[in-house]
Protein backbone atom coordinates (compact mmCIF):
# COMPACT_ATOMS: atom_id res chain seq x y z
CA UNK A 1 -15.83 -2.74 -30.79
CA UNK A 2 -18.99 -0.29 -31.34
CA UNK A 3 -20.00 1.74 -27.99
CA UNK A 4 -23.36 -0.53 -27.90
CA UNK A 5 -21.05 -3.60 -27.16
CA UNK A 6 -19.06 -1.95 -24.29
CA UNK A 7 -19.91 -2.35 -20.53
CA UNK A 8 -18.67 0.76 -18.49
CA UNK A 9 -18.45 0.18 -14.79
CA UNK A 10 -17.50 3.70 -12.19
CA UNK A 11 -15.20 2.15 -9.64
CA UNK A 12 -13.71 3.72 -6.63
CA UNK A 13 -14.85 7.18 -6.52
CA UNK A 14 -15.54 7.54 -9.60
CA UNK A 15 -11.73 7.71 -10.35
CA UNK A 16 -11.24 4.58 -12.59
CA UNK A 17 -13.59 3.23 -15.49
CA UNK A 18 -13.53 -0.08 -16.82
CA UNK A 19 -14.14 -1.46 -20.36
CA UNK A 20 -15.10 -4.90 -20.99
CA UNK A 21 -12.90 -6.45 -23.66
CA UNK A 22 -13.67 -8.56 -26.74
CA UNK A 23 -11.84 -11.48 -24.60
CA UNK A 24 -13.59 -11.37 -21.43
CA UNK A 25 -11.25 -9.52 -19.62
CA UNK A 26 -11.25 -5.92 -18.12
CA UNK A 27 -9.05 -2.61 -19.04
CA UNK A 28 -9.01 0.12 -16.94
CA UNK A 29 -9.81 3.86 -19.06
CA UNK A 30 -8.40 6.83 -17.18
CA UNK A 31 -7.96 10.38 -18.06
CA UNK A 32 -4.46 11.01 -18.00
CA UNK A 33 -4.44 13.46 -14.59
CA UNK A 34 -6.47 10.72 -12.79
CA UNK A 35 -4.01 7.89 -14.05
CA UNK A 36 -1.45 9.52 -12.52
CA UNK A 37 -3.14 10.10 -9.29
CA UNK A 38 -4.66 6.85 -9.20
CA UNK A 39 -1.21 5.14 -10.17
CA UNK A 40 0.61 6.83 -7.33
CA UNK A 41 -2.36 6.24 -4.97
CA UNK A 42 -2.44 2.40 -5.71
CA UNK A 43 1.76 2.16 -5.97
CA UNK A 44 1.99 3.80 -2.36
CA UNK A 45 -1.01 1.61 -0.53
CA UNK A 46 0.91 -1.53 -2.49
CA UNK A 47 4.43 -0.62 -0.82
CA UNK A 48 2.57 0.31 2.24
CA UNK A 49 1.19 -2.97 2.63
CA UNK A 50 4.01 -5.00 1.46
CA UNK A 51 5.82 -3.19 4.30
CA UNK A 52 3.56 -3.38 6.89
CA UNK A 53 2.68 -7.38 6.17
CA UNK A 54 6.41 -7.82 5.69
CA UNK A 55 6.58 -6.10 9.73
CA UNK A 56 4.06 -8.71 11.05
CA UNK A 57 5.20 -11.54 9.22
CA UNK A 58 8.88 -11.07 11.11
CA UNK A 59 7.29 -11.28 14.06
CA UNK A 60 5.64 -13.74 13.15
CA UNK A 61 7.86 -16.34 11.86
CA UNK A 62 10.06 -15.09 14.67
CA UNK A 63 7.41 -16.98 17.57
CA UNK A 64 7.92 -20.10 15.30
CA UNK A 65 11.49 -20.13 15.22
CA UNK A 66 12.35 -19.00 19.14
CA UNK A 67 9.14 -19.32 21.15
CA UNK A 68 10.79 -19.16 24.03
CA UNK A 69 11.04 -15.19 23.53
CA UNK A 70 7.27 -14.81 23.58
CA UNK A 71 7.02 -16.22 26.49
CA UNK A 72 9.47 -13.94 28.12
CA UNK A 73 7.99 -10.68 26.88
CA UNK A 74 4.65 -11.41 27.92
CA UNK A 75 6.22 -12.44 30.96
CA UNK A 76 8.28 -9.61 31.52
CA UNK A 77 5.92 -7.00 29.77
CA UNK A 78 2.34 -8.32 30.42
CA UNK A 79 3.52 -10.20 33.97
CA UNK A 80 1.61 -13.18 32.79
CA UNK A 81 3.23 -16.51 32.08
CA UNK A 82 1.90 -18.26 29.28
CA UNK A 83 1.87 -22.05 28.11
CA UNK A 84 4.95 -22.51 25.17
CA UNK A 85 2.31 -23.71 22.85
CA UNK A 86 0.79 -20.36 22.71
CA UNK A 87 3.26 -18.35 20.67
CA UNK A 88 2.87 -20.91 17.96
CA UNK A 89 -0.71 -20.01 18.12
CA UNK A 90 0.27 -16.54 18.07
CA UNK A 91 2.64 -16.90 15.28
CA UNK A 92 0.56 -18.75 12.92
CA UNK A 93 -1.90 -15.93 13.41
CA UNK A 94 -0.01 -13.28 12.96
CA UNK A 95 1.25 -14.74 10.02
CA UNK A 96 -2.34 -15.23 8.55
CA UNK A 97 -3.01 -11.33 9.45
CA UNK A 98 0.06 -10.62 7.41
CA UNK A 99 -0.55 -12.24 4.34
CA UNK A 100 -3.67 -11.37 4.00
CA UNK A 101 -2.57 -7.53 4.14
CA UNK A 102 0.35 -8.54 1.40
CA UNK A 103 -2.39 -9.49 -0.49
CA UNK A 104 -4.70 -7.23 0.35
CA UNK A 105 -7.35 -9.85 1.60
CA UNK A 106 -10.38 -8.89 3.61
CA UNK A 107 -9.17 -5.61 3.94
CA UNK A 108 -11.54 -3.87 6.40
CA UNK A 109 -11.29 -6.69 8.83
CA UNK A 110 -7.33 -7.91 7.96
CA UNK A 111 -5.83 -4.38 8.53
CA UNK A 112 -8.12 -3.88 11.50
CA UNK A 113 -6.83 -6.74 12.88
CA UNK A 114 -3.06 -5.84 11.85
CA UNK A 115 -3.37 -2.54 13.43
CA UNK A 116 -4.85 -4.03 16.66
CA UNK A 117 -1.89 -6.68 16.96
CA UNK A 118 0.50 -3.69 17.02
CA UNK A 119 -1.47 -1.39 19.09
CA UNK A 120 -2.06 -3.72 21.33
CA UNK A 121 2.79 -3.36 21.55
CA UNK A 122 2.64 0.23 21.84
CA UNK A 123 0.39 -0.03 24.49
CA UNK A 124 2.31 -2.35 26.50
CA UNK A 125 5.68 0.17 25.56
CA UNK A 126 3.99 3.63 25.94
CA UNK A 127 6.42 4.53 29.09
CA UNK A 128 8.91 3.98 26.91
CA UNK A 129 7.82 6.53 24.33
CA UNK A 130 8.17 9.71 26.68
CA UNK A 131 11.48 8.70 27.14
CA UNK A 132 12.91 8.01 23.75
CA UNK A 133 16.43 9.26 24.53
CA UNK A 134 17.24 7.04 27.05
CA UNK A 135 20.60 5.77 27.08
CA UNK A 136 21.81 3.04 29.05
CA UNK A 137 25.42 1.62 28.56
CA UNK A 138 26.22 3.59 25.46
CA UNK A 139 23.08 2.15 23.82
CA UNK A 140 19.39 4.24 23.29
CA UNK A 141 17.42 1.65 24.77
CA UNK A 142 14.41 3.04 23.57
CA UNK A 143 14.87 3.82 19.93
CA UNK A 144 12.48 1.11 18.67
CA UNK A 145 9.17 2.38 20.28
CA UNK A 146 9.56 5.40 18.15
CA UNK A 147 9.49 2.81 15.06
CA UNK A 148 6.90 1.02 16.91
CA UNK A 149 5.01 3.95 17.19
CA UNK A 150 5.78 4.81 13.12
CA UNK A 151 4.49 0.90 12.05
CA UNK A 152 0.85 1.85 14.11
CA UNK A 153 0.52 5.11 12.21
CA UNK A 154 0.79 2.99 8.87
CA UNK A 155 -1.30 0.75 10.00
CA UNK A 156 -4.02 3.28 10.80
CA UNK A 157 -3.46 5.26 7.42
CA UNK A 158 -3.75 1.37 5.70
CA UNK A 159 -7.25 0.96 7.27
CA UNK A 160 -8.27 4.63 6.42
CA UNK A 161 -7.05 4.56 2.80
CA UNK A 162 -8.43 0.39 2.61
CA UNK A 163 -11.29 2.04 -0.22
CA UNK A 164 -8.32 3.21 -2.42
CA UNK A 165 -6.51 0.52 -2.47
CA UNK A 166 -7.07 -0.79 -6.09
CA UNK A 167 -3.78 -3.15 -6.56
CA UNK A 168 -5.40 -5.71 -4.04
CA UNK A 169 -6.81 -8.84 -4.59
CA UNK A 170 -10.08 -7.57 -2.71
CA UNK A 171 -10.37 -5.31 -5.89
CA UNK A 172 -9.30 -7.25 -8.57
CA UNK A 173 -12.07 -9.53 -6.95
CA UNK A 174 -15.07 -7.00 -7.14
CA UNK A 175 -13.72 -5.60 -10.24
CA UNK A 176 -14.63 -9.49 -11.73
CA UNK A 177 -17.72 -9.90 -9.91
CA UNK A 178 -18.80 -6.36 -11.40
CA UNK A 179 -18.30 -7.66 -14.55
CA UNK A 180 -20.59 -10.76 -14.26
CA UNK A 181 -23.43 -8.81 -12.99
């Protein structure tokens, strides 16, 4: 293929190039330093993601499958009662929110709206994290809000790093629409 019949396309910072191919398709052409950065960039937003949409997607599934526990933490933490419809609502939200960070969907607004779900947690357990070696009968009772407090800091660096993160289907998508135009 001659140089005259070859599209070039600067992508993400000016990090990855793309070649049109005889076929259609698209190949990525990286210098060897910034494939390696760029590789280990997109690898670590990937397991990032898949982590943090596998989080929400627990909790999700988990106000399908006992409802009845949503409405006693946002009784017990919030002090509101709610209707048991609701965490079904909740649920099937949440579980929208996490695929579409699996996926990487939308991702300004989907890992906005993953990191607000959880802030909105840490929040309601704040107390609980200046007192994270609290033991009550032989257990630490407040051991999760530390990982609670962990998930929220992924979920901010997710949002910050959303430009970089070229194994999504939000960049496979503009790569493709850069190629039509």
């Amino acid at each position: 293929m001659s140089l005259n019949r070859q599209t070039f396309l600067q992508h993400s910072n000016d990090v990855t190039m793309h070649r049109r191919e005889a076929g259609g398709g698209w190949r990525m052409l990286w210098s060897s330093e910034e494939n390696t950065v760029a590789k280990r960039e997109a690898l670590g937003l990937l397991l990032l993601r898949l982590g943090l949409g596998y989080f929400l997607l627990v909790w999700g599934v988990t106000k399908f499958l006992v409802p009845q526990q949503t409405v006693a933490i946002w009784g017990y933490f919030y002090g509101i009662e709610i209707d048991k419809a609701l965490p079904l609502l909740f649920g099937g939200g949440e579980v929208i929110v996490a695929l579409a960070i699996v996926f990487g969907v939308a991702r300004p607004i989907s890992y906005a709206v993953g990191f607000l779900i959880h802030a909105v947690t840490v929040v309601v357990i704040s107390q609980s994290l200046f007192m994270p070696f609290v033991v009550k009968d032989g257990f630490p009772v407040n051991r999760n809000s530390s990982v609670a407090l962990a998930a929220l800091m992924g979920f901010a660096a997710l949002y910050l790093l959303r430009a970089r993160d070229r194994w999504s289907v939000d960049a496979w998508f503009l790569a493709r629409r850069a190629g039509k135009s």
